[in-house]
C-alpha atoms as a PDB file:
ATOM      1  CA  UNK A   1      -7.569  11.628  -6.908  1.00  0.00           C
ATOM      2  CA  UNK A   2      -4.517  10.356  -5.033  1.00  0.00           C
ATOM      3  CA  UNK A   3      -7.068   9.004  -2.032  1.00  0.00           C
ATOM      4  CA  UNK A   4      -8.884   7.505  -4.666  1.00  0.00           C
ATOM      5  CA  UNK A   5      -5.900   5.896  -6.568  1.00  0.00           C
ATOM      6  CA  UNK A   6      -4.367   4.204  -2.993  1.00  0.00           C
ATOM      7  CA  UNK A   7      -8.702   2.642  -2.386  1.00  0.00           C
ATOM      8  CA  UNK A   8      -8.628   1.089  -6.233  1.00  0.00           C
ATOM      9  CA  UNK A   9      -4.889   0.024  -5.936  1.00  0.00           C
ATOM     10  CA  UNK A  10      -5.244  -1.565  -2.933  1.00  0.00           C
ATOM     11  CA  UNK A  11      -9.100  -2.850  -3.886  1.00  0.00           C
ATOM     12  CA  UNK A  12      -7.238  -4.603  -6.710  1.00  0.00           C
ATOM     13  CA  UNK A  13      -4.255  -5.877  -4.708  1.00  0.00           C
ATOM     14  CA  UNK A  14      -7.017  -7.825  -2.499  1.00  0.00           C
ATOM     15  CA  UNK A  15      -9.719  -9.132  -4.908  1.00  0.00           C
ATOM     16  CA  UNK A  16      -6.677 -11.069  -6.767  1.00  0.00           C
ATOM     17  CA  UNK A  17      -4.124 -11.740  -4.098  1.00  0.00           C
ATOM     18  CA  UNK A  18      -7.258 -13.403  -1.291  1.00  0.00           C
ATOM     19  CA  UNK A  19      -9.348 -14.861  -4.853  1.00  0.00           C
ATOM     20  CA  UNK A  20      -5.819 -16.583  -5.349  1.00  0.00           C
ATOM     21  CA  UNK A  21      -6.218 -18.280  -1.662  1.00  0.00           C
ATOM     22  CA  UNK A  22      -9.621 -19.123  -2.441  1.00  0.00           C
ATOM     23  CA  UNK A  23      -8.999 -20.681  -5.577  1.00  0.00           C
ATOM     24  CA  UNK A  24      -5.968 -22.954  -4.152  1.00  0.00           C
ATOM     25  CA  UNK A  25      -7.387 -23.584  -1.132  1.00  0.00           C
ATOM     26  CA  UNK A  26     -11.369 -24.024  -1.751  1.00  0.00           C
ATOM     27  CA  UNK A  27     -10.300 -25.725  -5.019  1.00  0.00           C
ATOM     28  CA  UNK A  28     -11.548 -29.341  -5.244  1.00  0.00           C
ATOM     29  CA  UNK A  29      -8.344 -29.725  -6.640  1.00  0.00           C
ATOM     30  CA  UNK A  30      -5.749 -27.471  -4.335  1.00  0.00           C
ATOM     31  CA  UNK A  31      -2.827 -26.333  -6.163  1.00  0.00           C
ATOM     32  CA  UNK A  32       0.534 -25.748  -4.414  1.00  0.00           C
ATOM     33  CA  UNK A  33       2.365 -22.907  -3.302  1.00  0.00           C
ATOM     34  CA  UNK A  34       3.625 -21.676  -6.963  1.00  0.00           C
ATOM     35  CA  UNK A  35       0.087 -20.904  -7.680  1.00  0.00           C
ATOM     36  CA  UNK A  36      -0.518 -18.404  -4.473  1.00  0.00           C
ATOM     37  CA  UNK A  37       3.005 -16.945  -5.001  1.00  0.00           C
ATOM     38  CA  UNK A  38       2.171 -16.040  -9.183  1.00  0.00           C
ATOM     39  CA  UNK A  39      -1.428 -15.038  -7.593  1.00  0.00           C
ATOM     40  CA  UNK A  40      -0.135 -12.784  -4.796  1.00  0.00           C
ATOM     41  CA  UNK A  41       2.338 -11.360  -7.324  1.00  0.00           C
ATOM     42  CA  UNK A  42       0.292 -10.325 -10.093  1.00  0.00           C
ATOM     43  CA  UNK A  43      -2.089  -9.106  -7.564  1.00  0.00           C
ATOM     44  CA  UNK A  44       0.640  -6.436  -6.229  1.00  0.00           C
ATOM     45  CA  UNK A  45       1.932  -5.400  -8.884  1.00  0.00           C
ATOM     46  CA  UNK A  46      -1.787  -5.003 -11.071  1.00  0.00           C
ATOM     47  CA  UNK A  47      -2.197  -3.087  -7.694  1.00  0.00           C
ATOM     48  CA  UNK A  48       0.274  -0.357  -8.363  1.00  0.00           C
ATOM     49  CA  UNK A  49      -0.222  -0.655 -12.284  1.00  0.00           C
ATOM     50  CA  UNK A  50      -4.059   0.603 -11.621  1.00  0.00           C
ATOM     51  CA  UNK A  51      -3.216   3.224  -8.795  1.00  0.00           C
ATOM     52  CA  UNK A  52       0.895   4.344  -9.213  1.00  0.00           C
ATOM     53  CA  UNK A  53       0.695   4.683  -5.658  1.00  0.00           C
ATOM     54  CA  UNK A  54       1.556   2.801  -2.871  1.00  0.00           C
ATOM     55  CA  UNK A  55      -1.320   0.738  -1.857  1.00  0.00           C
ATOM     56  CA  UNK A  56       0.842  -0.448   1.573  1.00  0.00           C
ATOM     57  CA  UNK A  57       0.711   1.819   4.821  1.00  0.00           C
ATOM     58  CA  UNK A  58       3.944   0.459   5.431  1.00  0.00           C
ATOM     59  CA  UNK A  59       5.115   2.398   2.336  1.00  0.00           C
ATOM     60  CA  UNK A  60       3.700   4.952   3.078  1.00  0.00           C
ATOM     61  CA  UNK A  61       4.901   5.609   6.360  1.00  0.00           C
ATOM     62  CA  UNK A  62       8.490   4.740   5.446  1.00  0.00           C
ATOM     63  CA  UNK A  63       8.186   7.572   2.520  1.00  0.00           C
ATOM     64  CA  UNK A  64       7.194  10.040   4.967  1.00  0.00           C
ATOM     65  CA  UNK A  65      10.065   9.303   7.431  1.00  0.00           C
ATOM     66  CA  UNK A  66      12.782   8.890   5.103  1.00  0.00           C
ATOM     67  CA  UNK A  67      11.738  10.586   2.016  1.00  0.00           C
ATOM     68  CA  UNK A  68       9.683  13.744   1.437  1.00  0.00           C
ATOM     69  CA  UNK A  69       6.065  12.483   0.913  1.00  0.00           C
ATOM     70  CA  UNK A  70       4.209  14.776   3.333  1.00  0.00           C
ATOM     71  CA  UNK A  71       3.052  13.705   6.878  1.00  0.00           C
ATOM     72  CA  UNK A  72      -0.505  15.140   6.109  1.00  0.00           C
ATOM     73  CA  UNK A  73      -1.067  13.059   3.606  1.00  0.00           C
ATOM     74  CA  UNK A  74      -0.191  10.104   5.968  1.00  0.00           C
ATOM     75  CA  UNK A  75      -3.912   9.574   7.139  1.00  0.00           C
ATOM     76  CA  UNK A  76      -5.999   9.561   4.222  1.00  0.00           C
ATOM     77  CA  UNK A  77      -3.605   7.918   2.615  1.00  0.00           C
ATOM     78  CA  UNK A  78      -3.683   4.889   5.175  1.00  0.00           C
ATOM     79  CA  UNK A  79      -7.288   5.087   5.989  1.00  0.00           C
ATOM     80  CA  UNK A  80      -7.936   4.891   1.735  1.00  0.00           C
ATOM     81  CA  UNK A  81      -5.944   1.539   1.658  1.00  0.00           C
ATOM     82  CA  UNK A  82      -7.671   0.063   4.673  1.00  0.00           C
ATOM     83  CA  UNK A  83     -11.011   0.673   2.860  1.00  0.00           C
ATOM     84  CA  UNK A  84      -9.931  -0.540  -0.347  1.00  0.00           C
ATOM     85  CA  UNK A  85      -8.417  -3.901   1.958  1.00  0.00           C
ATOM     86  CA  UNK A  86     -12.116  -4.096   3.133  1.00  0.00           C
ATOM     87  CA  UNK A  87     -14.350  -3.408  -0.188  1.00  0.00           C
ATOM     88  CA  UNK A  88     -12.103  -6.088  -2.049  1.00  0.00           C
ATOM     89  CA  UNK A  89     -11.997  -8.653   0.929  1.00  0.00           C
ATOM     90  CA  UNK A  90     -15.936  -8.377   0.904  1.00  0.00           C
ATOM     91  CA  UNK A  91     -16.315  -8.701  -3.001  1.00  0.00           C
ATOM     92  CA  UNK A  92     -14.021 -12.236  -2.885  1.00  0.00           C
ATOM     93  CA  UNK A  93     -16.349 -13.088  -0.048  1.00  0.00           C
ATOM     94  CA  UNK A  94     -19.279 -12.466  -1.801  1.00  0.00           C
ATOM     95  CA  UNK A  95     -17.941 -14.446  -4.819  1.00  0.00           C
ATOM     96  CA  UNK A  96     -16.634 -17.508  -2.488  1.00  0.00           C
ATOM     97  CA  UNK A  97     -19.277 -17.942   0.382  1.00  0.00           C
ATOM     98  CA  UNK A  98     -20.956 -20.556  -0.947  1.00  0.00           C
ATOM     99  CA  UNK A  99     -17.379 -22.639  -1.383  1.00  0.00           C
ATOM    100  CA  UNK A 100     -16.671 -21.579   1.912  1.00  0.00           C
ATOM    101  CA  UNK A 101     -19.698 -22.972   3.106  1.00  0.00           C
ATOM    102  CA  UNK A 102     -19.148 -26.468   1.523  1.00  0.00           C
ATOM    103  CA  UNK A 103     -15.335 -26.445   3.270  1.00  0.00           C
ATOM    104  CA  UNK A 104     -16.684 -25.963   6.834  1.00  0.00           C
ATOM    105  CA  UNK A 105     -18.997 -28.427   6.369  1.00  0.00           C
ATOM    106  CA  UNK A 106     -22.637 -26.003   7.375  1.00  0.00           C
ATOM    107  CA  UNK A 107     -23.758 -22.996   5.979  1.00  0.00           C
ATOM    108  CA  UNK A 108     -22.746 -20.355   7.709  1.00  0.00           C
ATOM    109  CA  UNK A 109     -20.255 -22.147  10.125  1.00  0.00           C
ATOM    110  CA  UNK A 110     -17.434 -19.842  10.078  1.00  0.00           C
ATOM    111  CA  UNK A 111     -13.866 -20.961  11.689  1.00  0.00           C
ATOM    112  CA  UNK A 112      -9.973 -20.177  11.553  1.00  0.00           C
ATOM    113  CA  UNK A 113     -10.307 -23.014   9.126  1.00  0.00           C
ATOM    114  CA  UNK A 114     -10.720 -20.681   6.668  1.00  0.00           C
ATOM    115  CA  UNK A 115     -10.349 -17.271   8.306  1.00  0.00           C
ATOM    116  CA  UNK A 116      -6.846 -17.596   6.999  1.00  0.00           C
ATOM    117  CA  UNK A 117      -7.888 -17.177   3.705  1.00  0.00           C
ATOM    118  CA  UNK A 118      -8.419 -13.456   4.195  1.00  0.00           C
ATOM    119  CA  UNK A 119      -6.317 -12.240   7.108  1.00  0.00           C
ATOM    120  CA  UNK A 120      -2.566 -14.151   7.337  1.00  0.00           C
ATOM    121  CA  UNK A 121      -2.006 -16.741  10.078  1.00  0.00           C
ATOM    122  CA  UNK A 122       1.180 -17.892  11.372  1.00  0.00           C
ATOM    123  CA  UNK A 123       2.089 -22.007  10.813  1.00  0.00           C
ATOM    124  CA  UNK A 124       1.041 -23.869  14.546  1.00  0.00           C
ATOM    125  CA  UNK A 125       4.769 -24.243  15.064  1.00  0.00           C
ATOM    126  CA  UNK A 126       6.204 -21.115  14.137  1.00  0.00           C
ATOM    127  CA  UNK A 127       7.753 -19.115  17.504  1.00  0.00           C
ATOM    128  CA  UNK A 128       6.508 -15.666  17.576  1.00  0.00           C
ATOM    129  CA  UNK A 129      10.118 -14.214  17.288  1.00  0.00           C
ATOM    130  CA  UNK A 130      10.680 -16.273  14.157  1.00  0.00           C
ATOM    131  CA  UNK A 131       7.460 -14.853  12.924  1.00  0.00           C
ATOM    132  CA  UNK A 132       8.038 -11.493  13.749  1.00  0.00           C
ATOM    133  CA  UNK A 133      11.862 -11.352  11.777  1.00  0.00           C
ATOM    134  CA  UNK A 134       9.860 -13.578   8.757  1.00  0.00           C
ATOM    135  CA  UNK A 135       7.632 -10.360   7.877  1.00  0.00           C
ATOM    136  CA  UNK A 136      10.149  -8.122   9.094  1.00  0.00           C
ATOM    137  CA  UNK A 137      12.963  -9.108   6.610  1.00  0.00           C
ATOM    138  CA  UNK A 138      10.584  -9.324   3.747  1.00  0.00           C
ATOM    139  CA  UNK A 139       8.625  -6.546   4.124  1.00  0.00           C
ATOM    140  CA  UNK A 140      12.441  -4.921   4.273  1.00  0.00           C
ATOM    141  CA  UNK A 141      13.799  -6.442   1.413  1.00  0.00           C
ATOM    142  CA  UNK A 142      10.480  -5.435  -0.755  1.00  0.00           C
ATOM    143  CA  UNK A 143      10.872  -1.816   0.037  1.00  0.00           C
ATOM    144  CA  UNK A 144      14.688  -2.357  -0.696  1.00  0.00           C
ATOM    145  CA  UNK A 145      13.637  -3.497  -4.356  1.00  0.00           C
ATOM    146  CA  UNK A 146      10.950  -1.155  -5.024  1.00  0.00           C
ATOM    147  CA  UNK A 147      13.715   1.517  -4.205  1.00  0.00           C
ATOM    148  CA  UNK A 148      15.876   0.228  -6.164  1.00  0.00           C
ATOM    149  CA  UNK A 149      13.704  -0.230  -9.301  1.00  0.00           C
ATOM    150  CA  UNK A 150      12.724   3.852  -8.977  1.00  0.00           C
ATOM    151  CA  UNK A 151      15.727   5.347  -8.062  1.00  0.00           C
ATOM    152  CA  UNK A 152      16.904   7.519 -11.157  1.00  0.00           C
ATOM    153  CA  UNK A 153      20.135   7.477  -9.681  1.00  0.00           C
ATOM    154  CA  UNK A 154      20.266   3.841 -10.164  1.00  0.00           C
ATOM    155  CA  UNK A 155      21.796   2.986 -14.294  1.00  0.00           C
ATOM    156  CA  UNK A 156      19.439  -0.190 -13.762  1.00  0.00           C
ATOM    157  CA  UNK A 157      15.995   2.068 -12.608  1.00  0.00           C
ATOM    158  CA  UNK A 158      13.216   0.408 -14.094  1.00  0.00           C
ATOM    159  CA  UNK A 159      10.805   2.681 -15.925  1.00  0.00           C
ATOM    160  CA  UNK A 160       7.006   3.511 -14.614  1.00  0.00           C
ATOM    161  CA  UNK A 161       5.486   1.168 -17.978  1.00  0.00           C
ATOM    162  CA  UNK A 162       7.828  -1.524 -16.625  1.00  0.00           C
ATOM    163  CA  UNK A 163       8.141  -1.129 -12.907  1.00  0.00           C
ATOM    164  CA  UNK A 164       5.000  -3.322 -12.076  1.00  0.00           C
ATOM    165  CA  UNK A 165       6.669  -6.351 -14.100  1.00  0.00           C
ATOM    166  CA  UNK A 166       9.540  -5.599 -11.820  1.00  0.00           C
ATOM    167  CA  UNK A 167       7.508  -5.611  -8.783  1.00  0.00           C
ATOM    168  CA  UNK A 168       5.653  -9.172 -10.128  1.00  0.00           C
ATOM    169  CA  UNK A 169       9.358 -10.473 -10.105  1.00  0.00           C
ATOM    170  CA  UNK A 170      10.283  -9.018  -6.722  1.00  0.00           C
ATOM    171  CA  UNK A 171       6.943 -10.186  -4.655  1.00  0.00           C
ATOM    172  CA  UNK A 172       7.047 -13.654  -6.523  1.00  0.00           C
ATOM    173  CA  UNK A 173      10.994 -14.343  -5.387  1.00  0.00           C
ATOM    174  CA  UNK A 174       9.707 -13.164  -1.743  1.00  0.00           C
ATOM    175  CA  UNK A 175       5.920 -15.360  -1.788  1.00  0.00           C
ATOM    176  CA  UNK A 176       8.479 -18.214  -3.076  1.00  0.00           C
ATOM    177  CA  UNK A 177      11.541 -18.577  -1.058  1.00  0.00           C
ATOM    178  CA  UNK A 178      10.218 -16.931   2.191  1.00  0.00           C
ATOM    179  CA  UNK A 179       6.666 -16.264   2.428  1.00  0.00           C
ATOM    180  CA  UNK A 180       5.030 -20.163   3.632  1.00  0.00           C
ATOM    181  CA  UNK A 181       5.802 -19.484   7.327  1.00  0.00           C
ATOM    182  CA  UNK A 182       3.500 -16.428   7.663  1.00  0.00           C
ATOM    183  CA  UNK A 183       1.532 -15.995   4.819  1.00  0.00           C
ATOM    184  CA  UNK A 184       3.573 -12.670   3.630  1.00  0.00           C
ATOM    185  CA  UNK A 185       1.484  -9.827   4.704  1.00  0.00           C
ATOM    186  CA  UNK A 186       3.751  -7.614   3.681  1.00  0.00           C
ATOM    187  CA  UNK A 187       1.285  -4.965   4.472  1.00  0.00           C
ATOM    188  CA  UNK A 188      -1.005  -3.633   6.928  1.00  0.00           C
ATOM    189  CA  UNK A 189      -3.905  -2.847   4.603  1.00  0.00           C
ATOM    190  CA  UNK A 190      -3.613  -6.079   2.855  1.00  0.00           C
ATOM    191  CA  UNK A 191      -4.242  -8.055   6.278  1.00  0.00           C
ATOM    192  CA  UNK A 192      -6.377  -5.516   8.207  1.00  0.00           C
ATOM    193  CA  UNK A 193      -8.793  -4.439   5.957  1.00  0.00           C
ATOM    194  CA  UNK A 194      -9.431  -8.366   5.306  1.00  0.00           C
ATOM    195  CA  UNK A 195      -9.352  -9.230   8.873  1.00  0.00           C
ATOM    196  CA  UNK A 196     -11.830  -6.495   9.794  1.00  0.00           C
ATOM    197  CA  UNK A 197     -14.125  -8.038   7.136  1.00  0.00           C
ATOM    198  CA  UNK A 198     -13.952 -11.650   8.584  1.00  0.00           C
ATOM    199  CA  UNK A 199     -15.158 -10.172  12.063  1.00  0.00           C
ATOM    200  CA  UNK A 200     -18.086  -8.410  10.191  1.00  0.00           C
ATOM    201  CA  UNK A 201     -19.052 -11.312   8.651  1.00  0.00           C
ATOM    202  CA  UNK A 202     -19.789 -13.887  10.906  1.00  0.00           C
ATOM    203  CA  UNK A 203     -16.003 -15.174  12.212  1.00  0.00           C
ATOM    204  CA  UNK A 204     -16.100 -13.204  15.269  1.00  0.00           C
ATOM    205  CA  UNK A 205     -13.310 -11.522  17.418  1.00  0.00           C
ATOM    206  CA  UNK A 206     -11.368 -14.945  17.120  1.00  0.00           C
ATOM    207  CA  UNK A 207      -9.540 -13.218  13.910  1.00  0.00           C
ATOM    208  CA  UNK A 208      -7.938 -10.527  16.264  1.00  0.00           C
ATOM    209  CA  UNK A 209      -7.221 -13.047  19.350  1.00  0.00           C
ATOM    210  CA  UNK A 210      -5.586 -16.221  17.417  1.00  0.00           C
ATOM    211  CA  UNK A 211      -1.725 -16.476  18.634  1.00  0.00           C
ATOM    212  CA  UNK A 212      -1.864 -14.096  20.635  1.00  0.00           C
ATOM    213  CA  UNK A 213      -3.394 -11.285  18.868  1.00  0.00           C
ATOM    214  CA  UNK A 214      -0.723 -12.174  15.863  1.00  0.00           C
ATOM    215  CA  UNK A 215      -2.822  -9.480  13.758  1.00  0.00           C
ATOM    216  CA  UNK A 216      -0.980  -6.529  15.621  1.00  0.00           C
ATOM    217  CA  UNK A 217       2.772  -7.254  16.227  1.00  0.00           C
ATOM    218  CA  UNK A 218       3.295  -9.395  12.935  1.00  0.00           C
ATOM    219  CA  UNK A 219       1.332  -8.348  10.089  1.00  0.00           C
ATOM    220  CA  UNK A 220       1.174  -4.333  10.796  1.00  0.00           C
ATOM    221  CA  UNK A 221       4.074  -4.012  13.520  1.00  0.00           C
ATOM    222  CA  UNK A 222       6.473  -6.044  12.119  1.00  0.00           C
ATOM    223  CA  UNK A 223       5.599  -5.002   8.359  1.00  0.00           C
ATOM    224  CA  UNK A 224       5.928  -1.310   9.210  1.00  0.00           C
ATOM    225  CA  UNK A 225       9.279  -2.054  11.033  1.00  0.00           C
ATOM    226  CA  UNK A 226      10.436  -3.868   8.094  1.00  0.00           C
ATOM    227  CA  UNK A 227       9.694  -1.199   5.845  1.00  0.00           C
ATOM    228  CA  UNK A 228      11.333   1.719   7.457  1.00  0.00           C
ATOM    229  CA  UNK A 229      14.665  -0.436   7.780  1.00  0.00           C
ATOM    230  CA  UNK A 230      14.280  -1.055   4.069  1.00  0.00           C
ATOM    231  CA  UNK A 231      14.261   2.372   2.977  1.00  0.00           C
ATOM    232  CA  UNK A 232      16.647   3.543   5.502  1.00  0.00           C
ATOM    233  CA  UNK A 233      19.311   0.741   4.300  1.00  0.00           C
ATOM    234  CA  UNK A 234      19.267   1.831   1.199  1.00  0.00           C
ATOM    235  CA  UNK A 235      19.229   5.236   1.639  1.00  0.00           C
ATOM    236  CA  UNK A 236      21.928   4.474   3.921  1.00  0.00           C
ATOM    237  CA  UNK A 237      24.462   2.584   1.612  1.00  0.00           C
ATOM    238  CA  UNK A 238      22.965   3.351  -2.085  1.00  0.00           C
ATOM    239  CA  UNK A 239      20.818   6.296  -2.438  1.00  0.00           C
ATOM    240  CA  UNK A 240      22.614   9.742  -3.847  1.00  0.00           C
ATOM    241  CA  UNK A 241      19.838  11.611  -5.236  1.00  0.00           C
ATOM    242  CA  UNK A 242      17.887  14.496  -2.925  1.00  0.00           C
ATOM    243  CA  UNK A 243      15.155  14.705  -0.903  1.00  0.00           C
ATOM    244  CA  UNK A 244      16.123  11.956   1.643  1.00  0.00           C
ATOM    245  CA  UNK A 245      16.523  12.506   4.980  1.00  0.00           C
ATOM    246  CA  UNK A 246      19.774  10.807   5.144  1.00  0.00           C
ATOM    247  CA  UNK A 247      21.810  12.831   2.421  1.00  0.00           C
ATOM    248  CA  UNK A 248      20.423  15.873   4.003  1.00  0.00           C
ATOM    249  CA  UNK A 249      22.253  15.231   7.180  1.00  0.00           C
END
C-alpha cells in the first residue's frame, strides 16, 4: 500500500506539474512564469494529497538519515517514485505528441527544444556552481517548510486536511522567486523518471549528456544534498520532539 501510495503520488505530481510546461510552452498563446509556478504547485501538493507520502527520493532519504523512517524501506520506496515519474511523463506525452510535433516543425523530430519540457534544463548562461547552490537551497528550504508544517512540536503545525494547501503555498513562493534559473527539480523522481522517458521515446541519450550530464549533479545530487541539509537545520536549531537523530545525541 505504501509502494503503491509513493507510484500514484508521484504519477500525479508529474501528469500536472510537466502538462503545466506543455500547456505554457506548446500553447499558441504561451503564458508566463506565474502559470508554471501555480501549475508546479498544485501539482505537488495534489501529489501528497492523493498518496500522504513523500513522492521525492530526496525526502525520503533525508527521513531515513535524520529521522526514523526505516532504511529498508529506502528502495522500494525510491524505485515506486521513479516509476510513477515515468508512467505520468509517458501519459502527458501521449496527450501532447502531436503539439510537440507541430513545435519542432516534423513529426517525429525530437530535440532539447522541447526535451526540457519533461526533464529540467539549466538557462545557457547559468555556471554550473550557480546551478548546483540554485537546487540545492531550494530543495533545502522545501524540506525546511514541510518540517515545519508537520512538526507537532511546532504551535503553528499545519494539520494533515490542510498540509497540502500549505505545501501549494510553500512550492509556489519557491517556483516564483527562485525556480527560473533551473527549472526547480526539486526532486529526483520528478526529473528522472521524465528524463528516462524522453530517451525511450525518440530524444536519444542527448537528455543525459546536455551541460555536462546536468541530469546527475543538479537535479538528483544537488536535490538530495539540499534535502538532507534541510532536515538537519531544522532539526538542528528547531526540532524538540523524538525520534531524530540529533536530539538523540
Amino acid at each position: 500500500m505504501e509502494y503503491a501510495a509513493e507510484f500514484f503520488g508521484t504519477m500525479v505530481l508529474v501528469i500536472f506539474g510537466i502538462g503545466a510546461n506543455c500547456q505554457v510552452i506548446l500553447g499558441s498563446s504561451p503564458s508566463n512564469w506565474t502559470s508554471l509556478s501555480l501549475g508546479w504547485a498544485a501539482a505537488v501538493s495534489l501529489g501528497v494529497w492523493v498518496s500522504g507520502g513523500h513522492i521525492n527520493p530526496a525526502v525520503t532519504l533525508a527521513l531515513a538519515t535524520w529521522r526514523t523512517f526505516p532504511w529498508r524501506k529506502v528502495p522500494g520506496y525510491i524505485l515506486s517514485q521513479l516509476l510513477g515519474g515515468i508512467v505520468g511523463a509517458a501519459i502527458v506525452y501521449g496527450i501532447y505528441a502531436h503539439a510537440i510535433d507541430l513545435f519542432e516543425g516534423g513529426t517525429g523530430l525530437r530535440t532539447m527544444k522541447t526535451a526540457g519540457l519533461f526533464g529540467t534544463v539549466p538557462a545557457s548562461y547559468l555556471p554550473p556552481a550557480t546551478a548546483f547552490f540554485a537546487e540545492f537551497l531550494a530543495t533545502a528550504m522545501l524540506l525546511f517548510g514541510v518540517l515545519a508544517f508537520t512538526d507537532p512540536n511546532n504551535k503553528s503545525h499545519l494539520p494533515p486536511p490542510v498540509l497540502p494547501g500549505g505545501i501549494f503555498v510553500l512550492v509556489l513562493g519557491i517556483a516564483a522567486c527562485l525556480g527560473m534559473q533551473t527549472g526547480f527539480a526539486l526532486n529526483p523522481a520528478r526529473d528522472l523518471g521524465p528524463r528516462m522517458l524522453t530517451a525511450m521515446v525518440g530524444y536519444g541519450g542527448q537528455v543525459f549528456t546536455v551541460r555536462n550530464h546536468y541530469w546527475i549533479w543538479c537535479p538528483v545530487i544537488a536535490t538530495i544534498c539540499g534535502a538532507q541539509m534541510g532536515t538537519l537545520a531544522y532539526d538542528l536549531f528547531l526540532h524538540k520532539g523524538d525520534g531524530g537523530l540529533i536530539n538523540k545525541l
